[in-house]
PDB file of N, CA and C in Angstrom:
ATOM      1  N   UNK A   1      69.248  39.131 -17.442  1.00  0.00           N
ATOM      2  CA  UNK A   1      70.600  38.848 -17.822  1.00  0.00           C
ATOM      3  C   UNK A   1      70.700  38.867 -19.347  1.00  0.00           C
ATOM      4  N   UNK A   2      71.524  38.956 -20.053  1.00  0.00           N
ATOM      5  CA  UNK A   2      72.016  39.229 -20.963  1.00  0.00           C
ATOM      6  C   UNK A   2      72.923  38.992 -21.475  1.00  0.00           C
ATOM      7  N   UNK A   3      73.001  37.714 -23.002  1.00  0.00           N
ATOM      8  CA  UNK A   3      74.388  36.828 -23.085  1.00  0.00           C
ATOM      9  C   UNK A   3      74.691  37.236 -24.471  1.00  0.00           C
ATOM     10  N   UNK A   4      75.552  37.204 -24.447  1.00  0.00           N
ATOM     11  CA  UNK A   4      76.258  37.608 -26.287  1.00  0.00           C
ATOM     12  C   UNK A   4      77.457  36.495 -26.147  1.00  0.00           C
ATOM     13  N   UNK A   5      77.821  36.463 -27.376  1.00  0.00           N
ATOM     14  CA  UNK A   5      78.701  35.396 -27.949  1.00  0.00           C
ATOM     15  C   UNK A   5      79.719  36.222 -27.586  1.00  0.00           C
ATOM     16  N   UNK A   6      81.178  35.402 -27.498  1.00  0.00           N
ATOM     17  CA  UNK A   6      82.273  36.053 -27.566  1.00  0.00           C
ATOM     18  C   UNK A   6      82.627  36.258 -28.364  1.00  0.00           C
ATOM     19  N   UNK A   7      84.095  37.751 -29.117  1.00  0.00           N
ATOM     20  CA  UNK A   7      84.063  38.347 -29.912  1.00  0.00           C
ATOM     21  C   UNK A   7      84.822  37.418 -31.205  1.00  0.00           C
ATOM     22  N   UNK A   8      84.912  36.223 -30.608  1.00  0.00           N
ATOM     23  CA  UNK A   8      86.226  35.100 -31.388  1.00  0.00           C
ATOM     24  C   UNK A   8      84.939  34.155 -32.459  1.00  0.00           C
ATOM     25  N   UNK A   9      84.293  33.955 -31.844  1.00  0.00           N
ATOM     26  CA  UNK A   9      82.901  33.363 -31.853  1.00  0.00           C
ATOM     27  C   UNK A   9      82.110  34.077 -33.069  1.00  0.00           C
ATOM     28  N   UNK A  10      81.748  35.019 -33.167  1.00  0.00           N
ATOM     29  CA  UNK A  10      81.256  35.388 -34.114  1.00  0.00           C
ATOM     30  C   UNK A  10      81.643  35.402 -35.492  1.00  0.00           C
ATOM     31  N   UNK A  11      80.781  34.532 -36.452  1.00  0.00           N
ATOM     32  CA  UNK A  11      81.574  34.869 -38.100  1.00  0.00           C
ATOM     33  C   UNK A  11      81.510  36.043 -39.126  1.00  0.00           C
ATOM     34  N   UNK A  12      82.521  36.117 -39.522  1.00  0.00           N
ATOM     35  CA  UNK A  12      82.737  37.346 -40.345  1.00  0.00           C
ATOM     36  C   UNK A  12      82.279  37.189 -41.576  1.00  0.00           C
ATOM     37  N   UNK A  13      81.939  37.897 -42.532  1.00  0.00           N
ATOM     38  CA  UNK A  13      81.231  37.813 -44.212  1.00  0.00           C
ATOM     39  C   UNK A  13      82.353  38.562 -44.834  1.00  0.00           C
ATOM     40  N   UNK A  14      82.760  37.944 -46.107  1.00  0.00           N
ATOM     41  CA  UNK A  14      83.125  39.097 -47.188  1.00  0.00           C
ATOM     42  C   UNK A  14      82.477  38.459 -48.525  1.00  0.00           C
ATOM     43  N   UNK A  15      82.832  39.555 -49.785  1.00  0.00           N
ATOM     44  CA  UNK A  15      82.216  39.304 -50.563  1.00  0.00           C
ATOM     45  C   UNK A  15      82.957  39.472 -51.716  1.00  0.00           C
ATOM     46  N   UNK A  16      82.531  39.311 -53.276  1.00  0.00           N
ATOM     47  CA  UNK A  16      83.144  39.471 -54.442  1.00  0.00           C
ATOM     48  C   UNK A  16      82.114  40.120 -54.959  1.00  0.00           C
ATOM     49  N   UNK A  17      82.194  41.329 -56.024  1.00  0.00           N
ATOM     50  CA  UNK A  17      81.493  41.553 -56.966  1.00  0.00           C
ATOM     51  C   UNK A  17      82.728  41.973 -58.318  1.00  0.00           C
ATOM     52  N   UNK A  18      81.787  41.569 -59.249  1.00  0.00           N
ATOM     53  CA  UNK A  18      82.599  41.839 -60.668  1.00  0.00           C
ATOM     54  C   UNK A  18      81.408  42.539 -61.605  1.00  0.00           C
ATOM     55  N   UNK A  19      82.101  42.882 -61.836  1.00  0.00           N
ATOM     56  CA  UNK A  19      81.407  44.150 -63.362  1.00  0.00           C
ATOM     57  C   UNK A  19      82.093  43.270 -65.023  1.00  0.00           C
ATOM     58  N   UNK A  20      81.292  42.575 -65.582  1.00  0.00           N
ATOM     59  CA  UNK A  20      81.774  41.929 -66.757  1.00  0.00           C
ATOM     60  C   UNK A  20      81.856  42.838 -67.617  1.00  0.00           C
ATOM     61  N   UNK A  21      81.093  43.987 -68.095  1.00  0.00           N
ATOM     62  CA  UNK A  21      81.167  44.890 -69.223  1.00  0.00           C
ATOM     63  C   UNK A  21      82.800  45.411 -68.908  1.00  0.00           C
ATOM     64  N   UNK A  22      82.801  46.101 -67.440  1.00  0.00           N
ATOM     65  CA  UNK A  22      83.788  46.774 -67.131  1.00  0.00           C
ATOM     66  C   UNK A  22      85.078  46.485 -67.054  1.00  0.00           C
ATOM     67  N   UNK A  23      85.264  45.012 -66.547  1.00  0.00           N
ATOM     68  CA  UNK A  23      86.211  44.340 -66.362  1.00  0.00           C
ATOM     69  C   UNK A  23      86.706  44.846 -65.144  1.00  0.00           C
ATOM     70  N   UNK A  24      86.105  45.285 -64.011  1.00  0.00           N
ATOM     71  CA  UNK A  24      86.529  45.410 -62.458  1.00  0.00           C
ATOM     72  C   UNK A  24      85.632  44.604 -61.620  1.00  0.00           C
ATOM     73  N   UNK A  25      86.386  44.219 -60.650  1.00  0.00           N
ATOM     74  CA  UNK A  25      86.350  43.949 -59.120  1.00  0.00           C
ATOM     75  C   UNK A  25      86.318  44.415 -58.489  1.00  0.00           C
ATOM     76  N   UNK A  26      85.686  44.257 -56.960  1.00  0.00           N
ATOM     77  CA  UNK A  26      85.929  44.284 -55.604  1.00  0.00           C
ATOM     78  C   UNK A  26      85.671  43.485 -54.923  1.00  0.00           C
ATOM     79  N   UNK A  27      85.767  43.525 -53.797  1.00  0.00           N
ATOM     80  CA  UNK A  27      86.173  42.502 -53.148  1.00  0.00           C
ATOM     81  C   UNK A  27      85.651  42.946 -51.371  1.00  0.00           C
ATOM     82  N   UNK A  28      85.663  42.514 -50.139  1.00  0.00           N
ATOM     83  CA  UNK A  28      85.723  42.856 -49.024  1.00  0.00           C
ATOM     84  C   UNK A  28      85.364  41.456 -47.871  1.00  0.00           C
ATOM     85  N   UNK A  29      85.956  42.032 -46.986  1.00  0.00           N
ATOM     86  CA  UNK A  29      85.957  40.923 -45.866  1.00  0.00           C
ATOM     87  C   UNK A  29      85.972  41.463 -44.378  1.00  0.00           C
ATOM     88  N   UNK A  30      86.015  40.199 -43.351  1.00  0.00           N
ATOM     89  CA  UNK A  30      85.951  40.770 -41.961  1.00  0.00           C
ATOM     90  C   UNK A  30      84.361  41.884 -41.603  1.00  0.00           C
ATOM     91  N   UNK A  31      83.378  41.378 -42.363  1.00  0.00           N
ATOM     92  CA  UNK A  31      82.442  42.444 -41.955  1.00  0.00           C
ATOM     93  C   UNK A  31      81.254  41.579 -40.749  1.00  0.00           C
ATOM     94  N   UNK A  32      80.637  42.592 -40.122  1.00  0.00           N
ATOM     95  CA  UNK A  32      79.589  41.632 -39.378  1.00  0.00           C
ATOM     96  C   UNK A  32      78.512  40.890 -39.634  1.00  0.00           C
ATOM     97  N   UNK A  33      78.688  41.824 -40.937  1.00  0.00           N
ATOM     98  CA  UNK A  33      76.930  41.014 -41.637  1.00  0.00           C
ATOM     99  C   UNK A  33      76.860  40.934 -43.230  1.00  0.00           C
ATOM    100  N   UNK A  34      75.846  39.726 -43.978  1.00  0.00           N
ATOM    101  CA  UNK A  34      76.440  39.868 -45.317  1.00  0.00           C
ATOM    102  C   UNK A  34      76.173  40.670 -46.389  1.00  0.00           C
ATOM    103  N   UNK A  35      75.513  41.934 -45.580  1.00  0.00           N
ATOM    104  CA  UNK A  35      74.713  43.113 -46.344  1.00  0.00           C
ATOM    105  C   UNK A  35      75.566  44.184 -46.697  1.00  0.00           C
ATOM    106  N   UNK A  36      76.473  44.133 -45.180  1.00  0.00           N
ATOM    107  CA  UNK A  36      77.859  45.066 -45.088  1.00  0.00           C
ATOM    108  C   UNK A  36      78.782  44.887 -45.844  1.00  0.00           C
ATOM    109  N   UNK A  37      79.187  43.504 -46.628  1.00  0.00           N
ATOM    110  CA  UNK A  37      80.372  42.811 -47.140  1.00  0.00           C
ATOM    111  C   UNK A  37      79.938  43.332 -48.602  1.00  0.00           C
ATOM    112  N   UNK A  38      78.545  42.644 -48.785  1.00  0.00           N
ATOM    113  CA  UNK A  38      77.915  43.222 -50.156  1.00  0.00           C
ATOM    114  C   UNK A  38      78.355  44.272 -50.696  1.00  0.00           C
ATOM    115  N   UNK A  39      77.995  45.808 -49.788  1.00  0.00           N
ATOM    116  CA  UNK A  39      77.838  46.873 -50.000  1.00  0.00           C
ATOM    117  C   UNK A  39      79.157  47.236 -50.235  1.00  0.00           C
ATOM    118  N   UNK A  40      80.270  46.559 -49.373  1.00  0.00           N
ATOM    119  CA  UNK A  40      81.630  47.589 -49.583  1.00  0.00           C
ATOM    120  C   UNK A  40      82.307  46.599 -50.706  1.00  0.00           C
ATOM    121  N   UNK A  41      81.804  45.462 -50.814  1.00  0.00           N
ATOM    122  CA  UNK A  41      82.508  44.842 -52.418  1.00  0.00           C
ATOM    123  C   UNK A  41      81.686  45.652 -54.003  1.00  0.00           C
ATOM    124  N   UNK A  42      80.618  46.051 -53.682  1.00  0.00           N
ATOM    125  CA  UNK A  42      80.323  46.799 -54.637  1.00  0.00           C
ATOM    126  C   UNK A  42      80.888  48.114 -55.027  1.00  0.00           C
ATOM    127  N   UNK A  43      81.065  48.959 -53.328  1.00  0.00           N
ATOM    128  CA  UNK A  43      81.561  50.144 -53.895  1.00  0.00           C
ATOM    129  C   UNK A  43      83.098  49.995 -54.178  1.00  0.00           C
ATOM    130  N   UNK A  44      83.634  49.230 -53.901  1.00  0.00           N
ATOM    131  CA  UNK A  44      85.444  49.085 -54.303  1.00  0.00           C
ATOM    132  C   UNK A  44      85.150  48.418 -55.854  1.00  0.00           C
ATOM    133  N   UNK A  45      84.426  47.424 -56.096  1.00  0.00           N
ATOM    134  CA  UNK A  45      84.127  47.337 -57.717  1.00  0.00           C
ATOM    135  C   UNK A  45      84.240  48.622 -58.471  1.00  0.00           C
ATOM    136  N   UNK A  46      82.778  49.459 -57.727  1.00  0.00           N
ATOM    137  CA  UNK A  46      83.000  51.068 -58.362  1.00  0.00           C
ATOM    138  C   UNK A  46      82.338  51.357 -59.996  1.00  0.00           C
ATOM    139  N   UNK A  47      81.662  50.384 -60.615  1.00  0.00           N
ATOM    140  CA  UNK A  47      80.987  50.286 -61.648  1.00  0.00           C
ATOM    141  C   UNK A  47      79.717  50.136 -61.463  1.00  0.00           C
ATOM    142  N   UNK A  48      78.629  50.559 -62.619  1.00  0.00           N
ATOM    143  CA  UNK A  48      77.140  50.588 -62.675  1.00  0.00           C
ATOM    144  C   UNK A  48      76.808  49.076 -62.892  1.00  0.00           C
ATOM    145  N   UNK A  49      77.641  48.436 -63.701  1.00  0.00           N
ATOM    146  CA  UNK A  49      77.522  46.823 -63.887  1.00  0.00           C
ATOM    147  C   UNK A  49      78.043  45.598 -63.055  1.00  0.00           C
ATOM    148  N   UNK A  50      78.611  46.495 -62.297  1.00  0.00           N
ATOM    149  CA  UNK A  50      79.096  45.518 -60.677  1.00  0.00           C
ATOM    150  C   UNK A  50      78.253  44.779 -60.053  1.00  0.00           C
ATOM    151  N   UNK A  51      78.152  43.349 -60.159  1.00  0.00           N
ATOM    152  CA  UNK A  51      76.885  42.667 -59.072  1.00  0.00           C
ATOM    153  C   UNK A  51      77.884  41.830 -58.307  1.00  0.00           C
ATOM    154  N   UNK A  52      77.284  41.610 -57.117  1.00  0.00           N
ATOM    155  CA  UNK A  52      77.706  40.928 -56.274  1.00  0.00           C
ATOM    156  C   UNK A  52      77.711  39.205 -56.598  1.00  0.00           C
ATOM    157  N   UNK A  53      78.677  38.660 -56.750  1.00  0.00           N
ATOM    158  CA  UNK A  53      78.269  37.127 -56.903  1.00  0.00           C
ATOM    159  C   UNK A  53      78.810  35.827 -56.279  1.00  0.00           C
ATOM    160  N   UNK A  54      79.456  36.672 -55.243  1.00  0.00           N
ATOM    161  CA  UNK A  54      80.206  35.363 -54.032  1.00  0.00           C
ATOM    162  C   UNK A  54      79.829  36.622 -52.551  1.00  0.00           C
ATOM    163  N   UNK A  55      78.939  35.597 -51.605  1.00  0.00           N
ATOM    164  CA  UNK A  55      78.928  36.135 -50.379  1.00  0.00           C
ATOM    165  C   UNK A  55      79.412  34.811 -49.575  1.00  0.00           C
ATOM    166  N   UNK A  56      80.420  35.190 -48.743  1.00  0.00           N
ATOM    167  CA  UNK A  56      80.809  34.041 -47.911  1.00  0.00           C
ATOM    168  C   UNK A  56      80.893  34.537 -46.833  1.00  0.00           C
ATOM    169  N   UNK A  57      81.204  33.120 -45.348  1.00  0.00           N
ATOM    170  CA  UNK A  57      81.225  33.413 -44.120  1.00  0.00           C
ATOM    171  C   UNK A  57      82.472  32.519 -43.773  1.00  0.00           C
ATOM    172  N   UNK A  58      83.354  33.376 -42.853  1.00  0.00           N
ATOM    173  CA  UNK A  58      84.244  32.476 -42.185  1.00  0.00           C
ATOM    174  C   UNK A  58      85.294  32.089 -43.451  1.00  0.00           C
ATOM    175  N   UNK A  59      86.399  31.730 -43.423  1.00  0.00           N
ATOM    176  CA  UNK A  59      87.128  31.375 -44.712  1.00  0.00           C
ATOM    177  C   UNK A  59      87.580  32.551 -45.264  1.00  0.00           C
ATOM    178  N   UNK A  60      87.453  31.718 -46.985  1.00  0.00           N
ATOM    179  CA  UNK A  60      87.448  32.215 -48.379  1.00  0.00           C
ATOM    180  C   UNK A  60      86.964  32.353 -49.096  1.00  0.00           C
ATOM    181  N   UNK A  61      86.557  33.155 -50.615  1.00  0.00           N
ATOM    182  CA  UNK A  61      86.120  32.766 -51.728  1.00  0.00           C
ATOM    183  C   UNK A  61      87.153  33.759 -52.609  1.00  0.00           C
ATOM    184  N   UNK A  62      86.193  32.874 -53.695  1.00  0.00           N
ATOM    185  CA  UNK A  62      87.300  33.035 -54.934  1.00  0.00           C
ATOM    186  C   UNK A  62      86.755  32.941 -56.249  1.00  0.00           C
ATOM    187  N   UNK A  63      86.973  33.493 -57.192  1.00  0.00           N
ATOM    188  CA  UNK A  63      86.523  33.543 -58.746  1.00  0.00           C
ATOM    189  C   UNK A  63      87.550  32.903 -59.452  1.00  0.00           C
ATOM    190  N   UNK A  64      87.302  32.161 -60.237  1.00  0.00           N
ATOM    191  CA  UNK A  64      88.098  31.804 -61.584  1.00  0.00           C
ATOM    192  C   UNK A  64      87.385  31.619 -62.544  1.00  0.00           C
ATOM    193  N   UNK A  65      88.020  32.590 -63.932  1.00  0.00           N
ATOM    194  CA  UNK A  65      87.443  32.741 -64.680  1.00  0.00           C
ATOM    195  C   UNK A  65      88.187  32.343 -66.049  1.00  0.00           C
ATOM    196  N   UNK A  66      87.441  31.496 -66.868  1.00  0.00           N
ATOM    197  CA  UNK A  66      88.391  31.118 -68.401  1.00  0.00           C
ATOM    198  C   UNK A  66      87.171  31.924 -69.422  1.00  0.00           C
ATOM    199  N   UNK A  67      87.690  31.530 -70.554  1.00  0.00           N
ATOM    200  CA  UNK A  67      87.714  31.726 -72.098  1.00  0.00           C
ATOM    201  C   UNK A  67      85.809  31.771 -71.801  1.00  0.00           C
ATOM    202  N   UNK A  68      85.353  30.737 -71.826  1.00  0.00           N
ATOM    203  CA  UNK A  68      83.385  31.077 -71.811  1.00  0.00           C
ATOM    204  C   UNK A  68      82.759  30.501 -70.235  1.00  0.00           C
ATOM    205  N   UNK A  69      83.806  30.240 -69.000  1.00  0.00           N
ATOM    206  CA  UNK A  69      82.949  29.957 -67.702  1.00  0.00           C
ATOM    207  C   UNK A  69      83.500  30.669 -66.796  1.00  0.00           C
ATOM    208  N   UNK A  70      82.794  30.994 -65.392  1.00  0.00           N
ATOM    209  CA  UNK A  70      82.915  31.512 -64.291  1.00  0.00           C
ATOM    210  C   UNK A  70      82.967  30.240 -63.051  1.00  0.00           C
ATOM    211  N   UNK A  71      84.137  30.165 -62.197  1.00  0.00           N
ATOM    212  CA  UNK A  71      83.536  29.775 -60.783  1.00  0.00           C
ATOM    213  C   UNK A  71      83.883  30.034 -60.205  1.00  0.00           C
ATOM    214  N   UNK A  72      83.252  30.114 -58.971  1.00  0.00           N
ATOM    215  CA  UNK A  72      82.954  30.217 -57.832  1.00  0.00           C
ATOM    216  C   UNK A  72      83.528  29.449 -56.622  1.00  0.00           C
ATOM    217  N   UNK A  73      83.813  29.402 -55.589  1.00  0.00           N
ATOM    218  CA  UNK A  73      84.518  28.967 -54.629  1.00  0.00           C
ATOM    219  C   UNK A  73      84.652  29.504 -53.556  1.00  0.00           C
ATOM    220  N   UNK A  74      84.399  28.680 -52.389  1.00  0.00           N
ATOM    221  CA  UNK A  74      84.571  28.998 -50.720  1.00  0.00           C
ATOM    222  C   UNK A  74      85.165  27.915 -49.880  1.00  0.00           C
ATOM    223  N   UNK A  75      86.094  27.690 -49.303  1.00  0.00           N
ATOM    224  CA  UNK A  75      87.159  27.040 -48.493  1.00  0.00           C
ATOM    225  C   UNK A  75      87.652  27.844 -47.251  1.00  0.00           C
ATOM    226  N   UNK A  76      88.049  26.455 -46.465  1.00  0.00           N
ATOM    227  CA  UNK A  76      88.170  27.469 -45.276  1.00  0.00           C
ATOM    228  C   UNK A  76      89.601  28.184 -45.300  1.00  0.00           C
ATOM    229  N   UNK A  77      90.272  27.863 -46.484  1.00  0.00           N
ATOM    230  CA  UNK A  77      91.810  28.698 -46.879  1.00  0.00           C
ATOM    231  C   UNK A  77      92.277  29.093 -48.216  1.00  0.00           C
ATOM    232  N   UNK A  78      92.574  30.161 -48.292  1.00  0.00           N
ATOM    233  CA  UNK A  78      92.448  30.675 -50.014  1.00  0.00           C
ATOM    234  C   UNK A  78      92.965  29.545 -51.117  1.00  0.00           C
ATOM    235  N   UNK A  79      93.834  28.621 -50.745  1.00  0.00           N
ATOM    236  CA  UNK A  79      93.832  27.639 -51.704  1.00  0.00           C
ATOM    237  C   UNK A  79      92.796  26.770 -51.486  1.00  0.00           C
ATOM    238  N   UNK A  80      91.988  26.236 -50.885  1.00  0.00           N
ATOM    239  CA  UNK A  80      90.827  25.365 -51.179  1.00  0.00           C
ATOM    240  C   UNK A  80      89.981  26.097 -51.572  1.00  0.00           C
ATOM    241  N   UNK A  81      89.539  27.318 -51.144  1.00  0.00           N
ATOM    242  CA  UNK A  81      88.610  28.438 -52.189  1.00  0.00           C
ATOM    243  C   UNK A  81      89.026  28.400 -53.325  1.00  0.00           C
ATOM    244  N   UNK A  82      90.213  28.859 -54.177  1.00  0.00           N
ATOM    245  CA  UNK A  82      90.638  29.074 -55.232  1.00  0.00           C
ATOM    246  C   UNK A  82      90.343  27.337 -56.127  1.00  0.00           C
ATOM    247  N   UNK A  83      90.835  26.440 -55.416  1.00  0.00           N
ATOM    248  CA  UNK A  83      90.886  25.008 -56.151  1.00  0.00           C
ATOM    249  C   UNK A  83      89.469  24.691 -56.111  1.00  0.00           C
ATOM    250  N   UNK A  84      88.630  25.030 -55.304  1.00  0.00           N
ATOM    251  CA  UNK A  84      86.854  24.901 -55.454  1.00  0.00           C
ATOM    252  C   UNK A  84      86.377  26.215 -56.990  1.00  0.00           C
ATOM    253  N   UNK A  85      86.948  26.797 -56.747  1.00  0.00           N
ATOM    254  CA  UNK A  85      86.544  27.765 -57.898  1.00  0.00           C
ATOM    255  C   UNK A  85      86.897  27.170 -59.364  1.00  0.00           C
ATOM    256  N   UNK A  86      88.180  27.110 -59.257  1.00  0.00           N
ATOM    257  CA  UNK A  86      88.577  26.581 -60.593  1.00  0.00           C
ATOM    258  C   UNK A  86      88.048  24.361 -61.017  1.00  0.00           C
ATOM    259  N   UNK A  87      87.658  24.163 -60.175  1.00  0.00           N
ATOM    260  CA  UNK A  87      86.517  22.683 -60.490  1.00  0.00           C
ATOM    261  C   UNK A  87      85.444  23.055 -60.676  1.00  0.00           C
ATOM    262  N   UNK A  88      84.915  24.231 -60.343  1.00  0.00           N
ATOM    263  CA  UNK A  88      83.528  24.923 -61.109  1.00  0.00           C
ATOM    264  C   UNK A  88      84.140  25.204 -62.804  1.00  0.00           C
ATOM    265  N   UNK A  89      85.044  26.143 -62.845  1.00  0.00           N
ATOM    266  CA  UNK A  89      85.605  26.863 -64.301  1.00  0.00           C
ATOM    267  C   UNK A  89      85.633  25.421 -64.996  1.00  0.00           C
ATOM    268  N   UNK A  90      86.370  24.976 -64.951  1.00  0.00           N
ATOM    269  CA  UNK A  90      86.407  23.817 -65.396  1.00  0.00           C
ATOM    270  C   UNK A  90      86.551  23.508 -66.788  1.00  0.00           C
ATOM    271  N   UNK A  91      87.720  24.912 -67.754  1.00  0.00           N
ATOM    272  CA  UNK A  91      88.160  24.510 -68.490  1.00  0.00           C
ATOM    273  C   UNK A  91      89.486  24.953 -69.093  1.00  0.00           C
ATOM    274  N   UNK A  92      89.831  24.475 -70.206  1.00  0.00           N
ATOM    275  CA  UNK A  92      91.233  24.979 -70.433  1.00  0.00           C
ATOM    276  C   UNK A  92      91.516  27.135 -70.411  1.00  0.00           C
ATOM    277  N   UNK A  93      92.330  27.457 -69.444  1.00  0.00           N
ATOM    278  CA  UNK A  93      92.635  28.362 -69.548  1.00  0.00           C
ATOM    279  C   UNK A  93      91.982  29.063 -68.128  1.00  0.00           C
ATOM    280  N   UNK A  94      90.951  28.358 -67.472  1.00  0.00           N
ATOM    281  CA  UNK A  94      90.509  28.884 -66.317  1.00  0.00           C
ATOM    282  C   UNK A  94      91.895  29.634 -65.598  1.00  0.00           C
ATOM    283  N   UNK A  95      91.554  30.561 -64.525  1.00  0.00           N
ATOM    284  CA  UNK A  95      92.513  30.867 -63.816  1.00  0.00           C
ATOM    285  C   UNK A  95      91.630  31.538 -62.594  1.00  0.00           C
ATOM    286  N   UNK A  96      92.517  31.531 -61.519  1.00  0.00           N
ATOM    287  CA  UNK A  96      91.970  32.583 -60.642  1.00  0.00           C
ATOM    288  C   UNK A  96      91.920  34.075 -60.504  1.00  0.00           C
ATOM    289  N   UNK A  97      91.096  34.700 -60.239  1.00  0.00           N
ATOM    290  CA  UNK A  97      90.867  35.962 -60.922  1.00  0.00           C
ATOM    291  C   UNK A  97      90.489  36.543 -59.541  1.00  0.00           C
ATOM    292  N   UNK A  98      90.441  36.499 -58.652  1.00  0.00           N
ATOM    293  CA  UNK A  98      89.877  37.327 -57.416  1.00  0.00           C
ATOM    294  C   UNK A  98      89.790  36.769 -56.454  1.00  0.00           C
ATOM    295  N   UNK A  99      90.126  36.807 -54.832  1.00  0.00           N
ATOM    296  CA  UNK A  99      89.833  35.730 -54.189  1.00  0.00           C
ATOM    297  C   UNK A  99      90.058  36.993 -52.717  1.00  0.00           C
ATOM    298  N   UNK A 100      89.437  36.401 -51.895  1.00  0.00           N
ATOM    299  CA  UNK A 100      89.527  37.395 -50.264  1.00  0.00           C
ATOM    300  C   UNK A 100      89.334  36.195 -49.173  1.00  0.00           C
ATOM    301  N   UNK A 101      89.947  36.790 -48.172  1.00  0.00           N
ATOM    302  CA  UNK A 101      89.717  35.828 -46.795  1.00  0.00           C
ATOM    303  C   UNK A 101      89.530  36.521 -45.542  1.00  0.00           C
ATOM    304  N   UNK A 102      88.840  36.016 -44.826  1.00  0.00           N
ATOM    305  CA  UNK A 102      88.262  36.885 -43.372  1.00  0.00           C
ATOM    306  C   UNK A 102      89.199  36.246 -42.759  1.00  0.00           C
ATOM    307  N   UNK A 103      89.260  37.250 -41.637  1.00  0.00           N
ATOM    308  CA  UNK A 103      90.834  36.897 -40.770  1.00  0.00           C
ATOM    309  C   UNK A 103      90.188  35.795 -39.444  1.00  0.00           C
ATOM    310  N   UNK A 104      88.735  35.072 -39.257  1.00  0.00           N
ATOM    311  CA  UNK A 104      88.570  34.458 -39.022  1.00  0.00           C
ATOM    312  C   UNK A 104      87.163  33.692 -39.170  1.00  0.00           C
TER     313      UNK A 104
END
């Protein structure tokens, strides 16, 4: 016999990558695995300096970025991602700068 999870059941990955020289993003979500999310947030970045630096499951994440910090953030809804990101940034001028959500 042979049992698999149902298709509701299973969590989804997406990801963020940013290119700082470049000043691009990408972004991706809804994937099966967090290798897949990786790969297609890198190629929608689309730069040689693109790294991946938010892999999440289920939810959100989110970047906010100020004047000299980066954060990071994952919630299970783009505003608690985004408000977890920016309590990392954590200074005057932070803002949110990128954020994705898996549709479950």
């Amino acid at each position: 016999m042979v049992w698999s999870w149902p298709a509701q059941a299973q969590e989804l990955f997406g990801a963020i990558a940013l290119g700082r020289k470049s000043d691009r993003f990408g972004y991706s979500y809804d994937w099966q695995n967090p290798t897949q999310a990786n790969q297609k947030a890198l190629r929608e970045c689309g730069s040689p300096d693109c790294q991946v630096v938010l892999t999440f499951h289920g939810g959100c994440g989110a970047v906010a970025e100020g004047p000299s910090r980066t954060g990071l953030g994952t919630g299970k809804t783009r505003s608690l991602a985004e408000q977890a990101a920016l309590q990392v940034c954590n200074e005057p001028g932070c803002r949110v700068t990128v954020w994705a959500c898996n549709s479950r």
